[in-house]
N, C-alpha and C. Protein backbone atom coordinates (compact mmCIF):
# COMPACT_ATOMS: atom_id res chain seq x y z
N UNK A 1 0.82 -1.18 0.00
CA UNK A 1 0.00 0.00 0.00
C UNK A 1 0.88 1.25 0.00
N UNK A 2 2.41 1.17 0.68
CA UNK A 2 2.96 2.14 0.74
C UNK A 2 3.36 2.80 -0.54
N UNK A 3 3.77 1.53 -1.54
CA UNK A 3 4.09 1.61 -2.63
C UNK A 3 3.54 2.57 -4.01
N UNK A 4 2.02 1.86 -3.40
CA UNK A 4 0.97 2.43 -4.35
C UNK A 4 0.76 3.99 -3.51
N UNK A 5 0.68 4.38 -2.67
CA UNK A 5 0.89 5.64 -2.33
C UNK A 5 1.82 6.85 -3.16
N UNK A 6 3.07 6.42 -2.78
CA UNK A 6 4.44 6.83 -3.00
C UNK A 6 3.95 7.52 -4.30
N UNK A 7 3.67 6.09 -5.04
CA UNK A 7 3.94 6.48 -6.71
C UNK A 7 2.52 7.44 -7.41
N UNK A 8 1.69 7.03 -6.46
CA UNK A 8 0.63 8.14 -6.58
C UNK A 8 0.81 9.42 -6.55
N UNK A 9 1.67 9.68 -5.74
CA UNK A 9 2.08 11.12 -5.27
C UNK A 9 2.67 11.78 -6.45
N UNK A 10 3.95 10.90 -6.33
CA UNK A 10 5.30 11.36 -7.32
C UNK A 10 4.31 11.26 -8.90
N UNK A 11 3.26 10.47 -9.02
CA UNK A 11 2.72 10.43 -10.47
C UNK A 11 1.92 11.87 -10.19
N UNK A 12 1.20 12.27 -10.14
CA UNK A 12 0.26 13.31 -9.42
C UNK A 12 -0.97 12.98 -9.81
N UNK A 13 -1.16 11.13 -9.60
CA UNK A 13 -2.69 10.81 -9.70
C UNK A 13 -2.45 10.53 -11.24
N UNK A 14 -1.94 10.95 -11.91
CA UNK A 14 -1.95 10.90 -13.60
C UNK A 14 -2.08 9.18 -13.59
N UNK A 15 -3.11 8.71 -14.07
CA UNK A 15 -3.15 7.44 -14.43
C UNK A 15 -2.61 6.23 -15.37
N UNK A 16 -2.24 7.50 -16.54
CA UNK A 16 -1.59 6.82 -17.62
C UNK A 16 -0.18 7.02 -17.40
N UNK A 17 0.08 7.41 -16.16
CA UNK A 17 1.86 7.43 -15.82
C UNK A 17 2.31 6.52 -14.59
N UNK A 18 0.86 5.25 -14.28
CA UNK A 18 1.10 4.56 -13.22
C UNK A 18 1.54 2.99 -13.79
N UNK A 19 2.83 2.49 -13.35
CA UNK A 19 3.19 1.65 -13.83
C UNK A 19 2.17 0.48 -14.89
N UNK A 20 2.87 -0.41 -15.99
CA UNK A 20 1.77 -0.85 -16.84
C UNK A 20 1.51 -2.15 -16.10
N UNK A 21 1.99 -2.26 -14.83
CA UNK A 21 1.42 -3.85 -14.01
C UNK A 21 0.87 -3.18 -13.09
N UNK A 22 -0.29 -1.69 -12.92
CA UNK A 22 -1.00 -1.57 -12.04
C UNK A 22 -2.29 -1.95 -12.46
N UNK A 23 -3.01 -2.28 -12.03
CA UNK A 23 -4.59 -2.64 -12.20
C UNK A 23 -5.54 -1.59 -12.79
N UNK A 24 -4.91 -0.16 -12.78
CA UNK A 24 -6.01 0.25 -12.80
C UNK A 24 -6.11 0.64 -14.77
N UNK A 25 -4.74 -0.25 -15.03
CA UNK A 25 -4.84 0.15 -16.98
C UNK A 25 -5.71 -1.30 -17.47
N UNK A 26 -5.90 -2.11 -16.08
CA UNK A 26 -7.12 -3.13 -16.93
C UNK A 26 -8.76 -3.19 -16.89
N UNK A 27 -9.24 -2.09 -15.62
CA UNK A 27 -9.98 -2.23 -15.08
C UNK A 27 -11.27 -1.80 -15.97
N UNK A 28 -11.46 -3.38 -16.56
CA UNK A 28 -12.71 -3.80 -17.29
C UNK A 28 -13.03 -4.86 -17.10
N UNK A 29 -14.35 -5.08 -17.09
CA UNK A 29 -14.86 -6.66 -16.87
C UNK A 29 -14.32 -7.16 -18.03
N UNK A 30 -14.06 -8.64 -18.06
CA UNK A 30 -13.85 -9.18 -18.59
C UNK A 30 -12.33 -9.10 -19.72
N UNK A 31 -11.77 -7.99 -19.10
CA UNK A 31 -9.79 -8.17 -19.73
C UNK A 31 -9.71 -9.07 -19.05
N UNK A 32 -8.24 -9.28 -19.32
CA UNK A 32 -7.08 -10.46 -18.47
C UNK A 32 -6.01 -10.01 -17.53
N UNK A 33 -6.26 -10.10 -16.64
CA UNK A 33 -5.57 -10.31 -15.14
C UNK A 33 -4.13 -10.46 -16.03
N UNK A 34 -3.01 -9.51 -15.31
CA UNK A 34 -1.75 -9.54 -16.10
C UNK A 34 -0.60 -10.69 -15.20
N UNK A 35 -1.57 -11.17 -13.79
CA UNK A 35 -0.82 -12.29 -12.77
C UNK A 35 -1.24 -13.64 -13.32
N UNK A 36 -2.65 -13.82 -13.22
CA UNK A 36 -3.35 -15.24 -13.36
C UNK A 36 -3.71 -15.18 -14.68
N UNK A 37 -3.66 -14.51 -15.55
CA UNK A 37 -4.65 -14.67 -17.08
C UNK A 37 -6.33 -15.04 -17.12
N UNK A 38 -6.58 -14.55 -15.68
CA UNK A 38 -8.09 -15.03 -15.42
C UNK A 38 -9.00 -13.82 -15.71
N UNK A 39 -10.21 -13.64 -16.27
CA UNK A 39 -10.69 -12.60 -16.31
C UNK A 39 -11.01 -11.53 -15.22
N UNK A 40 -11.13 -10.50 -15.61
CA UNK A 40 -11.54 -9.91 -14.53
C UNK A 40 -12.76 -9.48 -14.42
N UNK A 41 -13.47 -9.45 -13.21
CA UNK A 41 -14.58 -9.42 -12.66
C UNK A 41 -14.99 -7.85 -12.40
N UNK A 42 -16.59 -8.04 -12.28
CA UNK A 42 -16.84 -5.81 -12.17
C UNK A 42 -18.16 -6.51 -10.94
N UNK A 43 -17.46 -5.62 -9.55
CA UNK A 43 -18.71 -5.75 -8.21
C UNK A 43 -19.26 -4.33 -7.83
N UNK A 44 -19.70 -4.29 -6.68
CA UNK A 44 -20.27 -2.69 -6.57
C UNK A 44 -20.05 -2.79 -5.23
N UNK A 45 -18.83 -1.49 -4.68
CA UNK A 45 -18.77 -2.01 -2.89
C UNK A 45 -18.89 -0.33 -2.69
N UNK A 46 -19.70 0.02 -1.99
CA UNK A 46 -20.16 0.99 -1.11
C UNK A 46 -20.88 1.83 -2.06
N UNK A 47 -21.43 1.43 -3.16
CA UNK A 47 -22.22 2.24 -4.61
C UNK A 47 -21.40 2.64 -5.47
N UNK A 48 -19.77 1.92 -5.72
CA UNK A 48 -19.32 2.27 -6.60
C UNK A 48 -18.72 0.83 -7.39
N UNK A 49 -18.41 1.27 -8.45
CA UNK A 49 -17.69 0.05 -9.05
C UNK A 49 -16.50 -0.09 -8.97
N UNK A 50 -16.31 -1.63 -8.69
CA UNK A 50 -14.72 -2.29 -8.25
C UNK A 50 -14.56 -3.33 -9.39
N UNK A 51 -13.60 -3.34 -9.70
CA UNK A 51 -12.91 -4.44 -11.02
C UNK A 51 -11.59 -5.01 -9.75
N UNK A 52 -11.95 -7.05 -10.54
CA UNK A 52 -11.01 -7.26 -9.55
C UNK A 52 -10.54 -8.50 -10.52
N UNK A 53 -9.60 -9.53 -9.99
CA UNK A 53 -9.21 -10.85 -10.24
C UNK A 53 -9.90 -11.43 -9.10
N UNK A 54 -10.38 -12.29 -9.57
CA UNK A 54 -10.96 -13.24 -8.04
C UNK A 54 -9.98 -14.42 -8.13
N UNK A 55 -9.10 -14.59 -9.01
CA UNK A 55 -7.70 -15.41 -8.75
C UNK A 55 -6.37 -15.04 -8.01
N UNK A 56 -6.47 -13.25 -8.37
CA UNK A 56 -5.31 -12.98 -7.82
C UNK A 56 -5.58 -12.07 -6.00
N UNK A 57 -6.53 -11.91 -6.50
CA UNK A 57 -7.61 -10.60 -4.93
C UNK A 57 -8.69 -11.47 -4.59
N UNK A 58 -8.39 -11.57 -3.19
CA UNK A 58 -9.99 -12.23 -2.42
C UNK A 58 -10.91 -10.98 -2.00
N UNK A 59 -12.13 -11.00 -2.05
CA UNK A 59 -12.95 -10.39 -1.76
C UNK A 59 -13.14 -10.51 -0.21
């Protein structure tokens, strides 16, 4: 988490400047997980939408 902080900062949130093994350049149902090659999944946690691996992230 510290990690993903850090680079948040130093990126300034810019998304397309966050490394290409962060999650958030796949986050569509149904791409491929760049760990497991498993699809990825779309849930709704507190009224918003979450994209996940349910191979690589437990709920």
């Amino acid at each position: 988490m510290k990690e993903v902080i850090e680079v948040t900062v130093d990126k300034q949130a810019v998304h397309r400047d966050f490394p290409e093994d962060y999650f958030i350049h796949i986050r569509e149902e149904g791409a491929t997980c760049h760990h497991t090659n498993a699809p990825i999944e779309k849930t709704e946690v507190g009224g918003r939408a979450t994209y996940f691996s349910p191979q690589w992230q437990k709920l």
